[in-house]
N, C-alpha and C. Protein backbone atom coordinates (compact mmCIF):
# COMPACT_ATOMS: atom_id res chain seq x y z
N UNK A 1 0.86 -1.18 0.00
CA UNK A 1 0.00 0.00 0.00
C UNK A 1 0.90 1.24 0.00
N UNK A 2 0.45 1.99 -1.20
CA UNK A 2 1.47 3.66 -1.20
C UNK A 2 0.49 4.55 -0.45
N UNK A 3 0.81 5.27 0.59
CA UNK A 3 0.85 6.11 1.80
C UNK A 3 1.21 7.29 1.15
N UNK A 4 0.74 8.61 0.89
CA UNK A 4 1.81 10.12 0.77
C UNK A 4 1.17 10.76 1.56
N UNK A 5 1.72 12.01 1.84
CA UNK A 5 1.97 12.55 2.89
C UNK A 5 1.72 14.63 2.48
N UNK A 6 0.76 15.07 2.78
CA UNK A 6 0.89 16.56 2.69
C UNK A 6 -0.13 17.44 2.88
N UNK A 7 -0.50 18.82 2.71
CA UNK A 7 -1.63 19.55 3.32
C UNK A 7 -2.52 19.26 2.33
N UNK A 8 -3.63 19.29 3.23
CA UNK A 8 -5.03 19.57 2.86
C UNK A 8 -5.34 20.49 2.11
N UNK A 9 -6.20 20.77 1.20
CA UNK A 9 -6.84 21.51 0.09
C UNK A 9 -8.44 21.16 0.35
N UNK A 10 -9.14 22.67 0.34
CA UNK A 10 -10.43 22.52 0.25
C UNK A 10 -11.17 21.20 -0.12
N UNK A 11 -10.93 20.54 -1.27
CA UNK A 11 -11.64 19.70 -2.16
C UNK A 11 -11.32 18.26 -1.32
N UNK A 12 -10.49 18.65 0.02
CA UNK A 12 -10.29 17.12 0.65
C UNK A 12 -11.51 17.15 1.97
N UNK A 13 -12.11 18.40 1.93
CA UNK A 13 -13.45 18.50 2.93
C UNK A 13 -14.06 17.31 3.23
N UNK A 14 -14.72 17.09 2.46
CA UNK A 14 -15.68 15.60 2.70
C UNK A 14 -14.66 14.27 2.93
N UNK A 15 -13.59 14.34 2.87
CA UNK A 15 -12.72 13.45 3.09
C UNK A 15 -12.09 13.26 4.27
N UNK A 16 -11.53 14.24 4.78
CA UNK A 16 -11.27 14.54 6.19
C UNK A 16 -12.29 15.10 7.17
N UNK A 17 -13.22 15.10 6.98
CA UNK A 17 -14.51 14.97 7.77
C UNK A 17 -14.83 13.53 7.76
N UNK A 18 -15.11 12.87 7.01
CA UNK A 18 -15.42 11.26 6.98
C UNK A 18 -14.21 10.75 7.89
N UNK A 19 -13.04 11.01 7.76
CA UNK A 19 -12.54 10.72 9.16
C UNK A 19 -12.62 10.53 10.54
N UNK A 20 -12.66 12.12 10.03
CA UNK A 20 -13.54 12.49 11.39
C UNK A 20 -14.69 11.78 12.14
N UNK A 21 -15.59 11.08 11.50
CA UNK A 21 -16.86 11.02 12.22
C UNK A 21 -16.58 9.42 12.44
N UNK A 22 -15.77 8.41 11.47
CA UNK A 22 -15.86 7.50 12.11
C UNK A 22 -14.65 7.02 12.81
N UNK A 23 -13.54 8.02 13.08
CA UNK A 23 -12.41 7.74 14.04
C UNK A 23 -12.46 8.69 15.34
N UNK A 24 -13.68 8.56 15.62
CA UNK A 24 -14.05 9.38 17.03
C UNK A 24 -15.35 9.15 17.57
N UNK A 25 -16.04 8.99 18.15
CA UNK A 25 -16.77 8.67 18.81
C UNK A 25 -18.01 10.19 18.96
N UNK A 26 -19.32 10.40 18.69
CA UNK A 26 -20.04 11.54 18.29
C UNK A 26 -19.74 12.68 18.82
N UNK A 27 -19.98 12.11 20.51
CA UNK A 27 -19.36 13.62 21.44
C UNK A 27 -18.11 13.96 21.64
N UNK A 28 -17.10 13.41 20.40
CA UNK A 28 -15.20 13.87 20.77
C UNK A 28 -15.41 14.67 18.55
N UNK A 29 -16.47 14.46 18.20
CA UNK A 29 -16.38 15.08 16.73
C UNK A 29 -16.71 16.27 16.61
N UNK A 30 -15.62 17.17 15.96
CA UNK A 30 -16.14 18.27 15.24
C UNK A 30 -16.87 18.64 14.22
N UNK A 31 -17.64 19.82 13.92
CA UNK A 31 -18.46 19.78 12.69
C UNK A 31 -17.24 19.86 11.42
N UNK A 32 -18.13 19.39 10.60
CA UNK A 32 -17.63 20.04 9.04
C UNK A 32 -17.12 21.56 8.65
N UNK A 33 -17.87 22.08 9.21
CA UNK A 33 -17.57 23.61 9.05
C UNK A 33 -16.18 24.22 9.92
N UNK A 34 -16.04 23.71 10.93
CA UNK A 34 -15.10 23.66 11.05
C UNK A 34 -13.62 22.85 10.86
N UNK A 35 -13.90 21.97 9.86
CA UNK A 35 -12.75 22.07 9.18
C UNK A 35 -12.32 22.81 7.82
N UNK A 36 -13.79 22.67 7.54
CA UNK A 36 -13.52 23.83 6.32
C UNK A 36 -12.65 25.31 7.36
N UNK A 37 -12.95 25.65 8.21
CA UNK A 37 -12.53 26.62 8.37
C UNK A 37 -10.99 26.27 8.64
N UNK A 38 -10.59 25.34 9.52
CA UNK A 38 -9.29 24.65 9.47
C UNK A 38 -8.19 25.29 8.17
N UNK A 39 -9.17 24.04 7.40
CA UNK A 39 -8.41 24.28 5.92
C UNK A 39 -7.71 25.65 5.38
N UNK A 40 -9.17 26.50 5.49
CA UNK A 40 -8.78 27.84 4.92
C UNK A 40 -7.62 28.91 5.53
N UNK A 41 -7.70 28.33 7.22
CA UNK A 41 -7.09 29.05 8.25
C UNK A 41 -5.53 28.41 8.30
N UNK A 42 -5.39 27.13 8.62
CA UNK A 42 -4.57 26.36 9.37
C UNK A 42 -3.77 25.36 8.28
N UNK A 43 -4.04 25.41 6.90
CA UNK A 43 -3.39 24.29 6.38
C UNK A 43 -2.08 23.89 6.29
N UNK A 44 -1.25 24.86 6.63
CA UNK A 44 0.54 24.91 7.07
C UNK A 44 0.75 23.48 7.83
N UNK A 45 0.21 23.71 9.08
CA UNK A 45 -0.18 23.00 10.16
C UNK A 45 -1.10 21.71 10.17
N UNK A 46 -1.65 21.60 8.97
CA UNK A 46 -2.39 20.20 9.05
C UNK A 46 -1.31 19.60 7.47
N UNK A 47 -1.09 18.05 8.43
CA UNK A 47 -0.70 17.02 7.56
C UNK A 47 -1.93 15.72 6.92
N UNK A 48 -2.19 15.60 5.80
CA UNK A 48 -3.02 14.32 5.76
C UNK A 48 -2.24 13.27 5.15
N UNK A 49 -2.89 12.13 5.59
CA UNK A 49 -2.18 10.91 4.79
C UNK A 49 -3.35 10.59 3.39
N UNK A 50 -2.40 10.23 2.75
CA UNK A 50 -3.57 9.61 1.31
C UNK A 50 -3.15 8.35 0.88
N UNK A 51 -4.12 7.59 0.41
CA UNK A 51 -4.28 5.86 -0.06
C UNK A 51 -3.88 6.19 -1.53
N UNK A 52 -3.43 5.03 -2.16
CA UNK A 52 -3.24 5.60 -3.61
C UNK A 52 -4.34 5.96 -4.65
N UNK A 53 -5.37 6.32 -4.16
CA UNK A 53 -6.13 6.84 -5.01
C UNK A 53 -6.83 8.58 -4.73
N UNK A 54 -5.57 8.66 -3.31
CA UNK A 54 -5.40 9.72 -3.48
C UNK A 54 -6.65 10.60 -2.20
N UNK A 55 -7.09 9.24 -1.68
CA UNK A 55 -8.45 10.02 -0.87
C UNK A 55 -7.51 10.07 0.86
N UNK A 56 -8.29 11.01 1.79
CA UNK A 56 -7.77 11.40 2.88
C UNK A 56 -8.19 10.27 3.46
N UNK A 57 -6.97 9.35 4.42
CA UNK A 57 -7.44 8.16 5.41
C UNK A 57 -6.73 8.60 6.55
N UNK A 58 -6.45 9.43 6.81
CA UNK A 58 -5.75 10.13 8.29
C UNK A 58 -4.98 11.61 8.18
N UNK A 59 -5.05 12.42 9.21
CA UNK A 59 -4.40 13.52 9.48
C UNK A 59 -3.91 14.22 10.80
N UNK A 60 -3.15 14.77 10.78
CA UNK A 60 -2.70 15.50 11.97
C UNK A 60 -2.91 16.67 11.96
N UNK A 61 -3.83 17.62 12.99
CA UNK A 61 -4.04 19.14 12.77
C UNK A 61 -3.44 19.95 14.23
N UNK A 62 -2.10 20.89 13.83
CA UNK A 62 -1.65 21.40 14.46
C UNK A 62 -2.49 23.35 14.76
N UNK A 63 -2.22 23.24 15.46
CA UNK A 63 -2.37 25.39 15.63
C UNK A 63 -1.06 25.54 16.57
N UNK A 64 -0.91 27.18 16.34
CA UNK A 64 0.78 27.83 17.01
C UNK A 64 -0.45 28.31 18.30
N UNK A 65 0.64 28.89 18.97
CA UNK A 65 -0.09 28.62 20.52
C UNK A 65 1.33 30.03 21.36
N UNK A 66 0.14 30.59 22.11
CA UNK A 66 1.29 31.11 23.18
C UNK A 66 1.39 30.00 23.99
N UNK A 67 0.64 29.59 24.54
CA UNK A 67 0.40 28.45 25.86
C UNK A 67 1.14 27.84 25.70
N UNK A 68 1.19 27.27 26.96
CA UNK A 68 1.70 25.38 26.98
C UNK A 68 1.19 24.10 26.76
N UNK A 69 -0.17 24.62 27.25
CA UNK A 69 -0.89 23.75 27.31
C UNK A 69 -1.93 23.88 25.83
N UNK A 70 -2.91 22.70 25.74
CA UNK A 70 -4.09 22.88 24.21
C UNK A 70 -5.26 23.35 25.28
N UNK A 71 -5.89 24.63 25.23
CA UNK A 71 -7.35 24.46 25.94
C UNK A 71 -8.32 24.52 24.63
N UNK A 72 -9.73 24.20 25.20
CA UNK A 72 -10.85 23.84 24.97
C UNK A 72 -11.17 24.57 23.63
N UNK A 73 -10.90 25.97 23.73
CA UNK A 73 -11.17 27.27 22.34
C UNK A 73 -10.79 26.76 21.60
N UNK A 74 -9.46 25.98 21.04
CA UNK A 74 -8.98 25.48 20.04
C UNK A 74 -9.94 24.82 19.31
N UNK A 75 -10.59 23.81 20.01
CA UNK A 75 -11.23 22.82 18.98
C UNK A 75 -12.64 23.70 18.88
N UNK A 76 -12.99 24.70 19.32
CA UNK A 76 -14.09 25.39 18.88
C UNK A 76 -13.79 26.42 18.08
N UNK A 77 -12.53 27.09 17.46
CA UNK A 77 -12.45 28.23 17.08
C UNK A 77 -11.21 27.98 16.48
N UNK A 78 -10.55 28.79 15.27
CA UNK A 78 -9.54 28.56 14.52
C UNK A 78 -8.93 29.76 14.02
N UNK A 79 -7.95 30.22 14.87
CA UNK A 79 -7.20 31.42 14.13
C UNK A 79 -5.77 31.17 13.34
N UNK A 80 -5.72 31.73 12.50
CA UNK A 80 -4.61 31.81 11.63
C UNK A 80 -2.90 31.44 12.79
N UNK A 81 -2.04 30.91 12.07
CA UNK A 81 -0.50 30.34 12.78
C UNK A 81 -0.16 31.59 12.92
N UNK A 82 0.72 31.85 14.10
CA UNK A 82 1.44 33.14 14.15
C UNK A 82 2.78 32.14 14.41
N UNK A 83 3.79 32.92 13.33
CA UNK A 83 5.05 32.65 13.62
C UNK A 83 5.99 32.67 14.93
N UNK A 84 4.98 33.90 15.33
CA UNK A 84 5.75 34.52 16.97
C UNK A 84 5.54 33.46 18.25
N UNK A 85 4.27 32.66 17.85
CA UNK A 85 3.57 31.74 18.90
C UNK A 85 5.01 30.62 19.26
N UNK A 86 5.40 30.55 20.30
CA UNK A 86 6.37 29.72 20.31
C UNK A 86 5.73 28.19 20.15
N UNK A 87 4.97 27.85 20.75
CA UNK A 87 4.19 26.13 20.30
C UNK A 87 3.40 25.86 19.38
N UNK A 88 3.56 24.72 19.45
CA UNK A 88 2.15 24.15 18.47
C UNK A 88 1.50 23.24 19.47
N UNK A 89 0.03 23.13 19.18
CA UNK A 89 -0.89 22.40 20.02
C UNK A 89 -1.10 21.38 19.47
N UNK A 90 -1.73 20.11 19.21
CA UNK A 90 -2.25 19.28 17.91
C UNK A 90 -4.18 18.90 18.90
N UNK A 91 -4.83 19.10 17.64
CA UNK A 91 -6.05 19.33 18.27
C UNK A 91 -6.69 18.25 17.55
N UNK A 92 -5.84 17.43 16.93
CA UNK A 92 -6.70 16.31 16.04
C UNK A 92 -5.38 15.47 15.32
N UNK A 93 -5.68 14.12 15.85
CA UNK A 93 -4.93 13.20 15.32
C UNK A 93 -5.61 12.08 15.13
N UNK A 94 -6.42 11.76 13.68
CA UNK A 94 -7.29 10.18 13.18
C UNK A 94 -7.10 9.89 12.24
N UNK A 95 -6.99 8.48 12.24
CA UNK A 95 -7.06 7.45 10.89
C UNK A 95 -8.24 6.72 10.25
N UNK A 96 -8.86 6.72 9.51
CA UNK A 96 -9.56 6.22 9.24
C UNK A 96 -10.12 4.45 9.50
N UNK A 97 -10.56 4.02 10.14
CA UNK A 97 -10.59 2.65 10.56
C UNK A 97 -9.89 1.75 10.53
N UNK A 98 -10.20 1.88 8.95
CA UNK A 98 -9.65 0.44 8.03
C UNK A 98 -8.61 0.80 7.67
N UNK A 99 -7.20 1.56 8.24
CA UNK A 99 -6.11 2.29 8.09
C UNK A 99 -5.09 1.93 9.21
N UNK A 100 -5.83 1.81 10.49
CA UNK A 100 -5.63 1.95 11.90
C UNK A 100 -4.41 0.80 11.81
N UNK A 101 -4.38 0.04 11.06
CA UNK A 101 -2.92 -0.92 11.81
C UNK A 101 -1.92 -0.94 10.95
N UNK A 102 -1.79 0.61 10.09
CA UNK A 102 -0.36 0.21 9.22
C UNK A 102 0.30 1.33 10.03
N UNK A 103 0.64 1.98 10.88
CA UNK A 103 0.96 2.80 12.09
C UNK A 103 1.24 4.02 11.11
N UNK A 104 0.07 4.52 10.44
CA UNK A 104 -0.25 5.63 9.72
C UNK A 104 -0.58 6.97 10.43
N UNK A 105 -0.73 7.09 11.93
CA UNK A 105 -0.80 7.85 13.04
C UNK A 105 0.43 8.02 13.58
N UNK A 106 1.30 7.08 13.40
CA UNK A 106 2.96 7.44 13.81
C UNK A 106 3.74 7.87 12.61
N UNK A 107 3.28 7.73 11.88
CA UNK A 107 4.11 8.62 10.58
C UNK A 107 3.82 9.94 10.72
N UNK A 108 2.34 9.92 10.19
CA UNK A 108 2.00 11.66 10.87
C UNK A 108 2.24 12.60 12.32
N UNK A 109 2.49 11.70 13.01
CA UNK A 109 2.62 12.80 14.41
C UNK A 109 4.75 12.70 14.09
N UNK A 110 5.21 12.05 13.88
CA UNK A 110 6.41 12.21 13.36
C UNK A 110 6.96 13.32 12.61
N UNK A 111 6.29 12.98 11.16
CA UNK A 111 5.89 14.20 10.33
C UNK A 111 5.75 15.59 11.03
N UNK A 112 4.47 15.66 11.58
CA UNK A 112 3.97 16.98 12.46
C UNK A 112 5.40 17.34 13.35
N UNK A 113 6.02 16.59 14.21
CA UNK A 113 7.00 16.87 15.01
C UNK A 113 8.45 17.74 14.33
N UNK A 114 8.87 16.89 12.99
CA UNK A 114 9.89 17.72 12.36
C UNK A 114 9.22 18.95 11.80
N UNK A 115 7.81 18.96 11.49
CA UNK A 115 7.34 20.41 10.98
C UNK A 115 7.38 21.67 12.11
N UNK A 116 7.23 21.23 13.23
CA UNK A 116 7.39 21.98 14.71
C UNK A 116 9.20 22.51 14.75
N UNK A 117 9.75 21.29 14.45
CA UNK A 117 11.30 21.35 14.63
C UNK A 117 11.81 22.54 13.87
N UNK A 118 11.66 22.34 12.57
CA UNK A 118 11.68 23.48 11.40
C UNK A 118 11.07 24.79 11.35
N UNK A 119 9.99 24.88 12.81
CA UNK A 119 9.39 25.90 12.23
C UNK A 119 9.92 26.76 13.45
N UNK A 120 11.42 25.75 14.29
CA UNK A 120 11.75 26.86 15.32
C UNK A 120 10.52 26.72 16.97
N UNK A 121 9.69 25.99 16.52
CA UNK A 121 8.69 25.59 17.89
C UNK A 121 9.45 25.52 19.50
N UNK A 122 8.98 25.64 20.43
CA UNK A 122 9.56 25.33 21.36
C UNK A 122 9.09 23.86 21.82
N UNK A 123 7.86 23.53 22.11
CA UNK A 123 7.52 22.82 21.87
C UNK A 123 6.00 22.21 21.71
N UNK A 124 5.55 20.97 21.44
CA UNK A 124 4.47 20.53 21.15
C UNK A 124 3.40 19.82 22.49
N UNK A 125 2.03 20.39 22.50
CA UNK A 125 1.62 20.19 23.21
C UNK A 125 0.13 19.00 22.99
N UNK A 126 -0.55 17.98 23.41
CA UNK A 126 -1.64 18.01 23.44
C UNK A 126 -2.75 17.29 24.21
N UNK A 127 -3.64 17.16 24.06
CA UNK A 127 -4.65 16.05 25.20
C UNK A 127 -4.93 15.02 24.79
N UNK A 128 -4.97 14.04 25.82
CA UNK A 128 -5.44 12.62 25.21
C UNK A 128 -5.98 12.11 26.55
N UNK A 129 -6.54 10.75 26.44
CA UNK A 129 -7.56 9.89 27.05
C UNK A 129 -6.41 9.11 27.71
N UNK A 130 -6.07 8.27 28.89
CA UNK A 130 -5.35 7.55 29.26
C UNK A 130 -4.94 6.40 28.71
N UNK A 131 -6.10 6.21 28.09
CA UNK A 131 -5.63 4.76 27.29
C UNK A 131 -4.45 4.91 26.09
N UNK A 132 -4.24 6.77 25.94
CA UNK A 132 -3.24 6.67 24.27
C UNK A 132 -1.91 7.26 25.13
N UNK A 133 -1.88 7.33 26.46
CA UNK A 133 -0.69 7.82 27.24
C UNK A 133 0.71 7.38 26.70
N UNK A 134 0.81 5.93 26.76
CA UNK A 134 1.80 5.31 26.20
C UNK A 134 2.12 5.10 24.99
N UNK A 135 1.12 5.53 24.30
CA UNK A 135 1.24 5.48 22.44
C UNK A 135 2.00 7.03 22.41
N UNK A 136 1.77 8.27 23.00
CA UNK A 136 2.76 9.74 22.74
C UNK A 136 3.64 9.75 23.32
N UNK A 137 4.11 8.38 24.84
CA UNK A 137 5.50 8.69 25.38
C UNK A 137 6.76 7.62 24.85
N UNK A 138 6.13 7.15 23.88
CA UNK A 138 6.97 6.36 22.79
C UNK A 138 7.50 7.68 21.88
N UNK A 139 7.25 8.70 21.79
CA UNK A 139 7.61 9.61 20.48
C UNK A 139 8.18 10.78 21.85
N UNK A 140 8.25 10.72 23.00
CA UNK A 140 9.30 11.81 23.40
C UNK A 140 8.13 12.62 24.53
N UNK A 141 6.71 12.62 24.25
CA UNK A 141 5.79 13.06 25.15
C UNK A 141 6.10 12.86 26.49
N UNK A 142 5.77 13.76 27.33
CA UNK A 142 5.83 13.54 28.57
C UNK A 142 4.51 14.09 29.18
N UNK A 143 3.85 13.16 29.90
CA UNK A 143 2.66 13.22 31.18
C UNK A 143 2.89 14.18 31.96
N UNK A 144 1.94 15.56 31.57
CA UNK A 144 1.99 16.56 32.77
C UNK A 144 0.78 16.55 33.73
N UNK A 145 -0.03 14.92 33.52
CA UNK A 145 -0.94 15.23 34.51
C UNK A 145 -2.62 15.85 33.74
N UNK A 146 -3.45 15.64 34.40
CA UNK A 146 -4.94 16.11 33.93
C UNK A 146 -4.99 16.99 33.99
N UNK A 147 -5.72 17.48 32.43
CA UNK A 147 -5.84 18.75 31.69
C UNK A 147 -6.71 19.03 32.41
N UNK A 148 -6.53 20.76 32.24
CA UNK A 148 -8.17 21.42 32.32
C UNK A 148 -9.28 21.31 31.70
N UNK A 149 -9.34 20.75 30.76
CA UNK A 149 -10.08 20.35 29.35
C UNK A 149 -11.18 19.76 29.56
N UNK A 150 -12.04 20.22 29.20
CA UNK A 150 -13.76 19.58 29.67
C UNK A 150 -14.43 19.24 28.00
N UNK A 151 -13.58 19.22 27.39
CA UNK A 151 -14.30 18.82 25.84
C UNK A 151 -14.56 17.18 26.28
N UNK A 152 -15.72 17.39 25.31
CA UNK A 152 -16.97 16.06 25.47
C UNK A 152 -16.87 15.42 26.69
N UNK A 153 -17.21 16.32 27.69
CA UNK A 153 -17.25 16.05 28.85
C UNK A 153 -16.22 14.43 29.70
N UNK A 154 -14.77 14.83 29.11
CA UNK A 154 -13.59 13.42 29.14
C UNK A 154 -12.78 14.00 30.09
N UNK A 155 -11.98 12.85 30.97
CA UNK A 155 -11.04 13.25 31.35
C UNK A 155 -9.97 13.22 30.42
N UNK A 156 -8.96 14.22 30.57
CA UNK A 156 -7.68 14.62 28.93
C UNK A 156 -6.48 14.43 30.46
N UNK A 157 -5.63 13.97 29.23
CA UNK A 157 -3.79 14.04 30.19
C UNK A 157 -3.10 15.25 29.13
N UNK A 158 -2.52 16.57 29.35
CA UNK A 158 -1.47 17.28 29.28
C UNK A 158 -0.45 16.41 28.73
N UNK A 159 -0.03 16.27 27.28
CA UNK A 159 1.25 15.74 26.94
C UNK A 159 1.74 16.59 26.34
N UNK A 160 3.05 16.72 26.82
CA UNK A 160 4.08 17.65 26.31
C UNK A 160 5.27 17.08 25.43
N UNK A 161 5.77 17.45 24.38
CA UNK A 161 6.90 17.51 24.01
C UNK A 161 7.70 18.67 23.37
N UNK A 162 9.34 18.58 24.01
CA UNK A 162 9.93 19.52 24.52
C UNK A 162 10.74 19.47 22.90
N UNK A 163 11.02 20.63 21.99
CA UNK A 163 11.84 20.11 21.26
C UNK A 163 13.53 20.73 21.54
């Protein structure tokens, strides 16, 4: 299977939304509209993977950040990268199902990581569920402990990586 690797373009909308809805569970999904807005705003920062026919089966979506931490506004609201922002947050990392075991989620957060490296980042921040703790401290993440984060009403862990 050929895998490539690069930003999103409008016309991958319905593609990376279909992601979306079935590599997440209803109350952890964002609307459509906001990835369209993503796209238009953020595409520097978002990586997708494509099958060889070229359709979206996973992506990584970064935003620059004063913080340290990812809060809640992110996944509701989308402002343009500022160069000055020393971090990046990642507010979305899915594969499409039937994708899930060629470790097409570790290429991309890889990917995403040297794009942080290059872009001068300090470092990368984001939330996850306990069960994916040990899947981000394989790539350098470190456990700062439970987020403030009340999206879809979950408990989130603070993972940091320092670059």
């Amino acid at each position: 299977m050929r895998i490539t690797f690069d930003n999103p373009k409008l016309t991958d909308l319905d593609d990376l939304y279909q992601v979306e809805i079935t590599a997440f569970p209803i109350n952890e999904t964002l609307s459509k509209v906001s990835y369209e807005e993503r796209i238009k705003k953020i595409s520097d920062s978002m990586i997708v993977a494509r099958n060889e026919n070229n359709q979206v089966i996973g992506f990584v979506v970064g935003i620059s950040s004063p913080e340290r931490y990812l809060s809640d506004e992110y996944f509701f609201s989308t402002k343009p990268n500022s160069p000055s922002d020393p971090n990046f947050c990642i507010v979305g990392l899915a594969i499409a199902p039937k994708y899930q075991q060629y470790k097409i989620g570790s290429e991309l957060l890889t990917k995403f990581l040297k794009l942080a490296k290059s872009l001068k980042k300090q470092l990368v921040s984001l939330t996850c569920e306990e069960k994916l703790i040990k899947f981000y401290e394989k790539f350098g993440f470190v456990n700062e402990g439970v987020s403030k984060s009340k999206f879809a009403d979950l408990v989130w862990y603070d993972m940091v990586y320092t670059i």
